[in-house]
PDB file of N, CA and C in Angstrom:
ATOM      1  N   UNK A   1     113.089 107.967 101.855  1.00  0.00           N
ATOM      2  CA  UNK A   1     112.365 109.205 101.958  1.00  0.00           C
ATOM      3  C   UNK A   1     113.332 110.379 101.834  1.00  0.00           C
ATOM      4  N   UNK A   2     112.685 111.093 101.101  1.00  0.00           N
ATOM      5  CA  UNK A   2     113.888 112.705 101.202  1.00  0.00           C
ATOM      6  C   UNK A   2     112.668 113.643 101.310  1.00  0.00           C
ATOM      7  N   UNK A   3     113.151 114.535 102.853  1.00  0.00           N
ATOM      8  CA  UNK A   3     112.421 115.510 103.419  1.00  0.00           C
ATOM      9  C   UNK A   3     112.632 116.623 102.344  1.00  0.00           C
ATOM     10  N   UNK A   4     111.920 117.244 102.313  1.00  0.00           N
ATOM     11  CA  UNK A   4     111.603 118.696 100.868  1.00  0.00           C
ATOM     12  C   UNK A   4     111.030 119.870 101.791  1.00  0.00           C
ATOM     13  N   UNK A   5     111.547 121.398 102.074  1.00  0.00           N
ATOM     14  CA  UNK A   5     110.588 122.371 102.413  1.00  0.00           C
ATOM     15  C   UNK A   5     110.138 123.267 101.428  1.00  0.00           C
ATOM     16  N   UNK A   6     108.883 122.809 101.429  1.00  0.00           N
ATOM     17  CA  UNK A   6     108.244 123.443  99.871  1.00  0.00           C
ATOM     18  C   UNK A   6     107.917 125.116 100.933  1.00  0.00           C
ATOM     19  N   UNK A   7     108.270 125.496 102.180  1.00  0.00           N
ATOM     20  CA  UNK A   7     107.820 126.666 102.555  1.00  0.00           C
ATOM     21  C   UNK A   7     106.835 127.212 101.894  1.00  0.00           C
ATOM     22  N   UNK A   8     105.727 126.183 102.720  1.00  0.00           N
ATOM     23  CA  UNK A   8     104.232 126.449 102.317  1.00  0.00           C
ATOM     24  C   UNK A   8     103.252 125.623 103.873  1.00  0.00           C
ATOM     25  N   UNK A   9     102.432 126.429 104.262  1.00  0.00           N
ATOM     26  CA  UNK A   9     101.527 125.385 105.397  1.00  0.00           C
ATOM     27  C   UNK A   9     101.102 124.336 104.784  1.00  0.00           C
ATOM     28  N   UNK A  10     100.253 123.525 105.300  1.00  0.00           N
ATOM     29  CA  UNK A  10      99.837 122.049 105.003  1.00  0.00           C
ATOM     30  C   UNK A  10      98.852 122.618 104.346  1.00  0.00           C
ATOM     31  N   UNK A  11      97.736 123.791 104.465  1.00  0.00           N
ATOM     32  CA  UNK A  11      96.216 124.071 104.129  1.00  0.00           C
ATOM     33  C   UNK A  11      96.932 124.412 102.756  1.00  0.00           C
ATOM     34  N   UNK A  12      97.688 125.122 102.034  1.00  0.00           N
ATOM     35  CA  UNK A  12      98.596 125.427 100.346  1.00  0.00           C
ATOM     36  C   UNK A  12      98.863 124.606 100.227  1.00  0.00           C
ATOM     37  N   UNK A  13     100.048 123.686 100.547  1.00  0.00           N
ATOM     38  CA  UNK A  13     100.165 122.890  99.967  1.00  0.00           C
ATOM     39  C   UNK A  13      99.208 121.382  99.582  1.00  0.00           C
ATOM     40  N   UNK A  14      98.157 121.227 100.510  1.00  0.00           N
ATOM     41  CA  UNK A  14      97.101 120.651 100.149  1.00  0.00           C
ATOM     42  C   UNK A  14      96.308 121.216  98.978  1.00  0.00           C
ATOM     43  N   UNK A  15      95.860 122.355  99.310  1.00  0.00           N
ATOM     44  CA  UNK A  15      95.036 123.599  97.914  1.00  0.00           C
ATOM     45  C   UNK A  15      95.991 122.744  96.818  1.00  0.00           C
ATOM     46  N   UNK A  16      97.335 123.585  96.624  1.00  0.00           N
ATOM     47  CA  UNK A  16      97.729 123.223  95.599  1.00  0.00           C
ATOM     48  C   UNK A  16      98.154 121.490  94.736  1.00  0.00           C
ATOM     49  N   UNK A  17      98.341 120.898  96.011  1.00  0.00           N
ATOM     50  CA  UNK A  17      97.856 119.119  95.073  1.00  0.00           C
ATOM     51  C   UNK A  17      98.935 118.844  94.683  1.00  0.00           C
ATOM     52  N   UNK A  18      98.758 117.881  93.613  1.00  0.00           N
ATOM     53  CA  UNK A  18      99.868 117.804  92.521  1.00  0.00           C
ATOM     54  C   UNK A  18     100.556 118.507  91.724  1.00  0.00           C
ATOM     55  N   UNK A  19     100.168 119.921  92.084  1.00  0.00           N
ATOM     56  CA  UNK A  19     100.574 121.198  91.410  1.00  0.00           C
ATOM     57  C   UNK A  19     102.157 121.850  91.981  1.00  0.00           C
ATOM     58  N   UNK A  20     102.208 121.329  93.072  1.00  0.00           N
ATOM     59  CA  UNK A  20     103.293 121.677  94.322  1.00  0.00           C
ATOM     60  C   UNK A  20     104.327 121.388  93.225  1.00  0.00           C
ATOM     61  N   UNK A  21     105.291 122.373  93.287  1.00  0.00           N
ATOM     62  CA  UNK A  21     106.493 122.367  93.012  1.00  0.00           C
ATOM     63  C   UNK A  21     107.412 121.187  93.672  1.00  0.00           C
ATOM     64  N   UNK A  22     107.705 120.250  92.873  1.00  0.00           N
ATOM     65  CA  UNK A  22     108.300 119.113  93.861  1.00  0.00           C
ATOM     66  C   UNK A  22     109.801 119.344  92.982  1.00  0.00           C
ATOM     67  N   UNK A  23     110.938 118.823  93.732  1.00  0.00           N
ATOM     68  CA  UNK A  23     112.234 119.228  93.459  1.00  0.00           C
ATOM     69  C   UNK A  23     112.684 117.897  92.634  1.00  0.00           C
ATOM     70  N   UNK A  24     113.830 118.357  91.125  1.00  0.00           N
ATOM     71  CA  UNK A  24     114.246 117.216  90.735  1.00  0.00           C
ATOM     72  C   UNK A  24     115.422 116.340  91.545  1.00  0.00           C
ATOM     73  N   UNK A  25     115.815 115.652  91.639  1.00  0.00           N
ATOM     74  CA  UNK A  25     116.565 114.973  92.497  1.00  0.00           C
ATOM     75  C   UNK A  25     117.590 114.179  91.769  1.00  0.00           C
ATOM     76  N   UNK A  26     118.839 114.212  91.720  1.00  0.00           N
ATOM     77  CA  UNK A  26     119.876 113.633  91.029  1.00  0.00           C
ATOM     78  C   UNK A  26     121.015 112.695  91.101  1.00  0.00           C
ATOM     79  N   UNK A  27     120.572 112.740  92.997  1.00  0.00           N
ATOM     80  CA  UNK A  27     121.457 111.474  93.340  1.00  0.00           C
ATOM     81  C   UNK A  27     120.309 110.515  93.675  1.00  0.00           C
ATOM     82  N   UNK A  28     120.706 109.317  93.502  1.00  0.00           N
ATOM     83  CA  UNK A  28     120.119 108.356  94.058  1.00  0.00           C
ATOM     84  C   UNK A  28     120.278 107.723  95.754  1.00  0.00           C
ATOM     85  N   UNK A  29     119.205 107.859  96.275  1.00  0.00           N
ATOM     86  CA  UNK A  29     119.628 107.845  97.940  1.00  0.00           C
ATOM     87  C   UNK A  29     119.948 106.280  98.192  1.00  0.00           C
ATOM     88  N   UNK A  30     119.619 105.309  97.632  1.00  0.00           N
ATOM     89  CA  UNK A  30     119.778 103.725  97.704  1.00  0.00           C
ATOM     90  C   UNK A  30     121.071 103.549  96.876  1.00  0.00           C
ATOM     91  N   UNK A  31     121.420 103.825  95.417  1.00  0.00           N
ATOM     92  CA  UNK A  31     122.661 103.247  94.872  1.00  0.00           C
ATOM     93  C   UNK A  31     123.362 104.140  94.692  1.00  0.00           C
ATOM     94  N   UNK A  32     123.428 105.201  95.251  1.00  0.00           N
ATOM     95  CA  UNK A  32     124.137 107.008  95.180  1.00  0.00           C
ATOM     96  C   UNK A  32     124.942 107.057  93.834  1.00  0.00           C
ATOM     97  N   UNK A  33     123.793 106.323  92.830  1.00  0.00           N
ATOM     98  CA  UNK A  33     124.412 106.564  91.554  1.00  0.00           C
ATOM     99  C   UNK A  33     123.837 108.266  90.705  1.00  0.00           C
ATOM    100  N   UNK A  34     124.292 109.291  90.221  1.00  0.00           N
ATOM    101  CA  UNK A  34     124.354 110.136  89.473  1.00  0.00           C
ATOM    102  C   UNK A  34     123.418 110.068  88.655  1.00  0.00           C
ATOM    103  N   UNK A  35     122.200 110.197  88.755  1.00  0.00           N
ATOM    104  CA  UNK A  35     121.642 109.979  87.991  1.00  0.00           C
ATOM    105  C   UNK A  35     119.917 110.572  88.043  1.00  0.00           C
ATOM    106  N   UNK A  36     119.057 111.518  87.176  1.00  0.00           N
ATOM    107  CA  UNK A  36     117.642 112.024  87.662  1.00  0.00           C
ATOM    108  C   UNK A  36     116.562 111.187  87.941  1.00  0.00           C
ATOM    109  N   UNK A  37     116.527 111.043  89.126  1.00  0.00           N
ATOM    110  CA  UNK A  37     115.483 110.432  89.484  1.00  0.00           C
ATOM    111  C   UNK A  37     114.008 110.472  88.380  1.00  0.00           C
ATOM    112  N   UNK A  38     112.618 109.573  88.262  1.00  0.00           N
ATOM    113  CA  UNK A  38     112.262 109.898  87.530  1.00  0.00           C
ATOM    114  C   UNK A  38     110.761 110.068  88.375  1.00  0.00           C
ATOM    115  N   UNK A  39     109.727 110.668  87.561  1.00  0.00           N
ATOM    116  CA  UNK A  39     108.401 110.758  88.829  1.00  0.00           C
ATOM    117  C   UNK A  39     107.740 109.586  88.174  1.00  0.00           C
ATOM    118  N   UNK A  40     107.279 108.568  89.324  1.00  0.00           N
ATOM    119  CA  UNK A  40     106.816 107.557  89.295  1.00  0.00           C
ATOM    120  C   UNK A  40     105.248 107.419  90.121  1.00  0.00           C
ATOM    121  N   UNK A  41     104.688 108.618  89.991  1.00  0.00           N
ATOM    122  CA  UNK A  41     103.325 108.822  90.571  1.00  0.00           C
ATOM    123  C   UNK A  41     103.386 109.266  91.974  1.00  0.00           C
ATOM    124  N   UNK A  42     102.106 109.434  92.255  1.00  0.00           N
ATOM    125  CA  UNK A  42     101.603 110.064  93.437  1.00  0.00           C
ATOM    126  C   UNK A  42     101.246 108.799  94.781  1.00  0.00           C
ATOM    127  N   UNK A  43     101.183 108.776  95.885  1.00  0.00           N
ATOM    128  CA  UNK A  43     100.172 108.382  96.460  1.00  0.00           C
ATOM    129  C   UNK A  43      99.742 109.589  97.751  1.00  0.00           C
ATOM    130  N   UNK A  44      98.302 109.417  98.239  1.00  0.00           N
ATOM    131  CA  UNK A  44      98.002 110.207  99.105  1.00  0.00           C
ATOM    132  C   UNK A  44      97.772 109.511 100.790  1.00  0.00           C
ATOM    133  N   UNK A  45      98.418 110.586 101.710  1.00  0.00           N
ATOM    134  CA  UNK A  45      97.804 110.783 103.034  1.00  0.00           C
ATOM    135  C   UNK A  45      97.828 111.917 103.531  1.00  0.00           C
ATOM    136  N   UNK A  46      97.116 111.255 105.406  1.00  0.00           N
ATOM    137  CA  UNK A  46      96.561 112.315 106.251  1.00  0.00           C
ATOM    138  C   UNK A  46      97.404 113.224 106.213  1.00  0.00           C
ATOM    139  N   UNK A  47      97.328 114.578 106.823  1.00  0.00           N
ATOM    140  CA  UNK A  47      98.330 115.507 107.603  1.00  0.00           C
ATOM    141  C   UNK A  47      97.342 116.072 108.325  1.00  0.00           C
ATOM    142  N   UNK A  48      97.488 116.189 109.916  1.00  0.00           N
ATOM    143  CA  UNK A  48      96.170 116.469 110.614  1.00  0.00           C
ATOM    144  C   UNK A  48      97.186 117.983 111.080  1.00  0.00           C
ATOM    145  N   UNK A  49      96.507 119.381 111.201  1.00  0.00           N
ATOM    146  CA  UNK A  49      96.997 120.449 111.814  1.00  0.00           C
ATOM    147  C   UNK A  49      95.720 120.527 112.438  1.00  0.00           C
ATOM    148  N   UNK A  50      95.412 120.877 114.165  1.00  0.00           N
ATOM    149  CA  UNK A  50      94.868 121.140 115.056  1.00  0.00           C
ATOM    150  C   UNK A  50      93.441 120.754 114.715  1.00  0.00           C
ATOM    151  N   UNK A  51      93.297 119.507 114.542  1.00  0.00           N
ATOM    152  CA  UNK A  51      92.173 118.997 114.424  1.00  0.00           C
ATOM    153  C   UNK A  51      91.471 118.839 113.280  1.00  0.00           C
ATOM    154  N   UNK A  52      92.453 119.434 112.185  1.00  0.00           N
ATOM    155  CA  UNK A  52      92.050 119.694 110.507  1.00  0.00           C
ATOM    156  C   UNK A  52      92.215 119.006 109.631  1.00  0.00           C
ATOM    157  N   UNK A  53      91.768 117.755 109.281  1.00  0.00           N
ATOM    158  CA  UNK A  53      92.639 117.057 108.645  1.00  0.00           C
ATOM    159  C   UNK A  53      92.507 117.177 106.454  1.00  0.00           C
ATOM    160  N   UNK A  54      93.854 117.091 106.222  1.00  0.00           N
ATOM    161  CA  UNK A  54      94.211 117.187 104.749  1.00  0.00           C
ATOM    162  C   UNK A  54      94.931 116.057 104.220  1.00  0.00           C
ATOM    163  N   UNK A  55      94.159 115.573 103.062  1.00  0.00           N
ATOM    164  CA  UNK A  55      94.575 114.574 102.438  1.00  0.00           C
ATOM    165  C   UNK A  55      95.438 115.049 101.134  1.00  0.00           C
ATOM    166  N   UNK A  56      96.320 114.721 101.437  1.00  0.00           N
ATOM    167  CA  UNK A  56      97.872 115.246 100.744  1.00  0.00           C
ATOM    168  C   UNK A  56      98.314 114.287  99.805  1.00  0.00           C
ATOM    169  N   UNK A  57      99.111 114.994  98.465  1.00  0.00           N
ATOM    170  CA  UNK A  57      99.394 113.710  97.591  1.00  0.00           C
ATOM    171  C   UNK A  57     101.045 113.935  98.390  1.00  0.00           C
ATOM    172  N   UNK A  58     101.953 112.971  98.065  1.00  0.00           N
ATOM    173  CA  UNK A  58     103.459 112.389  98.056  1.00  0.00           C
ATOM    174  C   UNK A  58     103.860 112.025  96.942  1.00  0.00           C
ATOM    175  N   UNK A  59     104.677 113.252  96.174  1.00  0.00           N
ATOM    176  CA  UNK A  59     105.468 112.539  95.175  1.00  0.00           C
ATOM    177  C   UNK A  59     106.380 111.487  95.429  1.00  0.00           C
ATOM    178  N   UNK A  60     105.988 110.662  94.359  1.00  0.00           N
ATOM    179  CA  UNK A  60     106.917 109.308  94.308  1.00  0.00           C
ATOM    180  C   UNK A  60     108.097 109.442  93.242  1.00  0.00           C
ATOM    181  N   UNK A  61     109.090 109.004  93.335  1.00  0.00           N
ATOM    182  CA  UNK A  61     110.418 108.695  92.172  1.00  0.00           C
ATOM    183  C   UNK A  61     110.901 107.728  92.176  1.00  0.00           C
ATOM    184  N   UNK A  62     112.057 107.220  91.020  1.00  0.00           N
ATOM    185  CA  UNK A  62     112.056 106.226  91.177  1.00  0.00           C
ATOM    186  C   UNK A  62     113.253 106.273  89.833  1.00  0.00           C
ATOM    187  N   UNK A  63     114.773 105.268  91.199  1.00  0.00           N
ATOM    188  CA  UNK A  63     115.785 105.899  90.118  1.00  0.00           C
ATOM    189  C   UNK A  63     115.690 104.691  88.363  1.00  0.00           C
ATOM    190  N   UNK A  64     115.838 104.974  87.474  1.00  0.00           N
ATOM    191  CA  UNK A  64     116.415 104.226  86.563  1.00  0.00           C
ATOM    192  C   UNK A  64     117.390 103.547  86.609  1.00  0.00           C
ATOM    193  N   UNK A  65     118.951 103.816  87.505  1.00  0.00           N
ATOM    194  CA  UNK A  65     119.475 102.810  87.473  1.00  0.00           C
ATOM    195  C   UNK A  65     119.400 101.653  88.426  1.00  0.00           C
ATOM    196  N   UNK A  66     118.892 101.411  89.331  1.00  0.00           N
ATOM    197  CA  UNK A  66     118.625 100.297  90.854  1.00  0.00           C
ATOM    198  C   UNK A  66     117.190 100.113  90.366  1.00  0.00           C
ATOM    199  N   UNK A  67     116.494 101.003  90.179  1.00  0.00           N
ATOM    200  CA  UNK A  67     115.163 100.771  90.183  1.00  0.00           C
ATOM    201  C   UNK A  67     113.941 101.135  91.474  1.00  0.00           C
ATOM    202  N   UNK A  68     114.740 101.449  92.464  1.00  0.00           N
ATOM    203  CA  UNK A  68     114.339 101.474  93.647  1.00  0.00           C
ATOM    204  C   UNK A  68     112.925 102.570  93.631  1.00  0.00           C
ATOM    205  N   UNK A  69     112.425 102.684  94.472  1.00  0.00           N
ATOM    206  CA  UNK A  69     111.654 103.787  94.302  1.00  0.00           C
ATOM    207  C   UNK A  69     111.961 105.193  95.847  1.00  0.00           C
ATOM    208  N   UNK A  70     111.511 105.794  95.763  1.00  0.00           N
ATOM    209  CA  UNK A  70     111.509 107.200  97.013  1.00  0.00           C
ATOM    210  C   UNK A  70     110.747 108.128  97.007  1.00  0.00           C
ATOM    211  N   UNK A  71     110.106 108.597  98.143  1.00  0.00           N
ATOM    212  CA  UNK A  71     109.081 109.656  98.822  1.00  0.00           C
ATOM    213  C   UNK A  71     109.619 110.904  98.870  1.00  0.00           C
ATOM    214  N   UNK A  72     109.389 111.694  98.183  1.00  0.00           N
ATOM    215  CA  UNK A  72     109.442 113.121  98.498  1.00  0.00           C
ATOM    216  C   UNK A  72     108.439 113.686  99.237  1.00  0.00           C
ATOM    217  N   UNK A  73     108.464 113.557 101.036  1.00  0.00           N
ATOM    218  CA  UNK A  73     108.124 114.556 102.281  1.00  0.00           C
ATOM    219  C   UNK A  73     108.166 115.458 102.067  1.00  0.00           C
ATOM    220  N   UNK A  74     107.184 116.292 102.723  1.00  0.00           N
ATOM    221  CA  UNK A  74     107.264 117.871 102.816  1.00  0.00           C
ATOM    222  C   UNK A  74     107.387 117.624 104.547  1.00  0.00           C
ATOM    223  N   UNK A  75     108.693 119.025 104.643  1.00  0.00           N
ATOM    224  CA  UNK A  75     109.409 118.845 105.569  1.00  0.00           C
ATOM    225  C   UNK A  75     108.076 119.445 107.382  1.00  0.00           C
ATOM    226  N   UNK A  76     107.030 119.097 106.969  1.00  0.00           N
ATOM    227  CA  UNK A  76     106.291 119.600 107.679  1.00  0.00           C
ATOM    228  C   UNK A  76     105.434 118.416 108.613  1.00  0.00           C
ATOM    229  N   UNK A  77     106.169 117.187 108.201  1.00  0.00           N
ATOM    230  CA  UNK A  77     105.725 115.718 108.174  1.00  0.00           C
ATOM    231  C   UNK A  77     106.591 115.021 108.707  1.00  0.00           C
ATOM    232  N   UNK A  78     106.195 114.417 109.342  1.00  0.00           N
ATOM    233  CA  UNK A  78     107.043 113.025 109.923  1.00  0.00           C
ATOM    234  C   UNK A  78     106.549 111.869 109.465  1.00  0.00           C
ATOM    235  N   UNK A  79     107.558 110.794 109.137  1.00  0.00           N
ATOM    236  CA  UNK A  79     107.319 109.320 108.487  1.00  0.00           C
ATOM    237  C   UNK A  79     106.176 109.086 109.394  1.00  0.00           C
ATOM    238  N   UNK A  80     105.490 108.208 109.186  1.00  0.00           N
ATOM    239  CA  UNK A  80     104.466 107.169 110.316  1.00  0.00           C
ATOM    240  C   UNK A  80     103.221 107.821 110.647  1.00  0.00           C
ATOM    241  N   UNK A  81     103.457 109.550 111.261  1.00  0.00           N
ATOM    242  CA  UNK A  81     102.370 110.355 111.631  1.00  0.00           C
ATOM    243  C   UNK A  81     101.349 110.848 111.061  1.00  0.00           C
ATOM    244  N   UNK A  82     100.702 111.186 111.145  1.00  0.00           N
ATOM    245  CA  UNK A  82      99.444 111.709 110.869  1.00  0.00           C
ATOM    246  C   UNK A  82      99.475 112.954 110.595  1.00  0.00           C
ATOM    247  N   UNK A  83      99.655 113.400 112.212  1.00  0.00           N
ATOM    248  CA  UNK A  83      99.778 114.792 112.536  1.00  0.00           C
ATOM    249  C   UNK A  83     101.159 115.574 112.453  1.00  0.00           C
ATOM    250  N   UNK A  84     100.565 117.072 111.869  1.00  0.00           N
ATOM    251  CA  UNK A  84     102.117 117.637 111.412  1.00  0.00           C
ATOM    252  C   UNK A  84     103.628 117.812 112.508  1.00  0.00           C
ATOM    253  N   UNK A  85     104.247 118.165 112.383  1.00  0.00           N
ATOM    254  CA  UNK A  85     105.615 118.174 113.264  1.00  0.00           C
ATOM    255  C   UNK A  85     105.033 119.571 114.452  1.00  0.00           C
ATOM    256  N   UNK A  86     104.050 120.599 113.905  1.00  0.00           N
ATOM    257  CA  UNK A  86     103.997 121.658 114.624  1.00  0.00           C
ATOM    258  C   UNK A  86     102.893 120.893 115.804  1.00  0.00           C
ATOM    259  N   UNK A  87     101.948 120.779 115.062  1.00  0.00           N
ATOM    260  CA  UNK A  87     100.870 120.039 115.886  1.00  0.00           C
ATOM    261  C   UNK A  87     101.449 119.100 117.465  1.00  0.00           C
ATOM    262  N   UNK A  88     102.726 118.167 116.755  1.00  0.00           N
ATOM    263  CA  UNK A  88     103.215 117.145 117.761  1.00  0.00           C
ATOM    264  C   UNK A  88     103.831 117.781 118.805  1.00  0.00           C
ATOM    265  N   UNK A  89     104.701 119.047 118.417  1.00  0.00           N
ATOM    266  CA  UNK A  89     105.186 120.102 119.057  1.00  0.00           C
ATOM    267  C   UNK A  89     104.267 120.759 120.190  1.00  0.00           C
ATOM    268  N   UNK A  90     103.300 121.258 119.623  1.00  0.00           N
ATOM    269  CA  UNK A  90     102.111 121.704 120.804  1.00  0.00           C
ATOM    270  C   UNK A  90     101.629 120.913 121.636  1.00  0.00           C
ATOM    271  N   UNK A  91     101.675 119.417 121.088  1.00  0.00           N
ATOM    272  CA  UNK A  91     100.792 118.853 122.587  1.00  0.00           C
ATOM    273  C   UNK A  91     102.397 118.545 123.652  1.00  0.00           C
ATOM    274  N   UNK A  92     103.034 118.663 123.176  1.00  0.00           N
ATOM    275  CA  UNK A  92     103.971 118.255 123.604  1.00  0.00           C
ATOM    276  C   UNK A  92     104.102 119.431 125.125  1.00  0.00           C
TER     277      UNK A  92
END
């Protein structure tokens, strides 16, 4: 996974979709070989803000040389959760 702050709330960056400016990426985080990652599709989940929930795409990549694949997070997300980092913050 590589965390991304697209400095945007969850409700924009949901609006905007697959449209989100997602960042190219040039090292490889598995074989830290030199090399541009490539986009290897989307998949979608939750992101719940205060009871709101948005179904979000996750760019996927995926290097050419290992083959491996990786998640580009928006840094507003935690692996596993549902609910955003602010949200977890408040009940907290």
């Amino acid at each position: 996974m590589i965390f991304y702050d697209f400095g945007l709330s969850v409700r924009e960056y949901a609006r905007r979709g697959k449209k989100n400016d997602f960042p190219e990426v040039d090292i490889c985080p598995h074989c830290k070989g030199h090399i541009r990652l490539l986009r290897h599709g989307f998949y979608f989940r939750y992101a719940i803000t205060n009871n709101n929930p948005f179904f979000i795409p996750i760019c996927r990549l995926k290097c050419p040389s290992c083959g491996k694949t990786v998640s580009i997070i928006p840094s507003f997300l935690l692996p596993y959760f549902q609910h955003s980092v602010a949200t977890i913050l408040i009940k907290l």
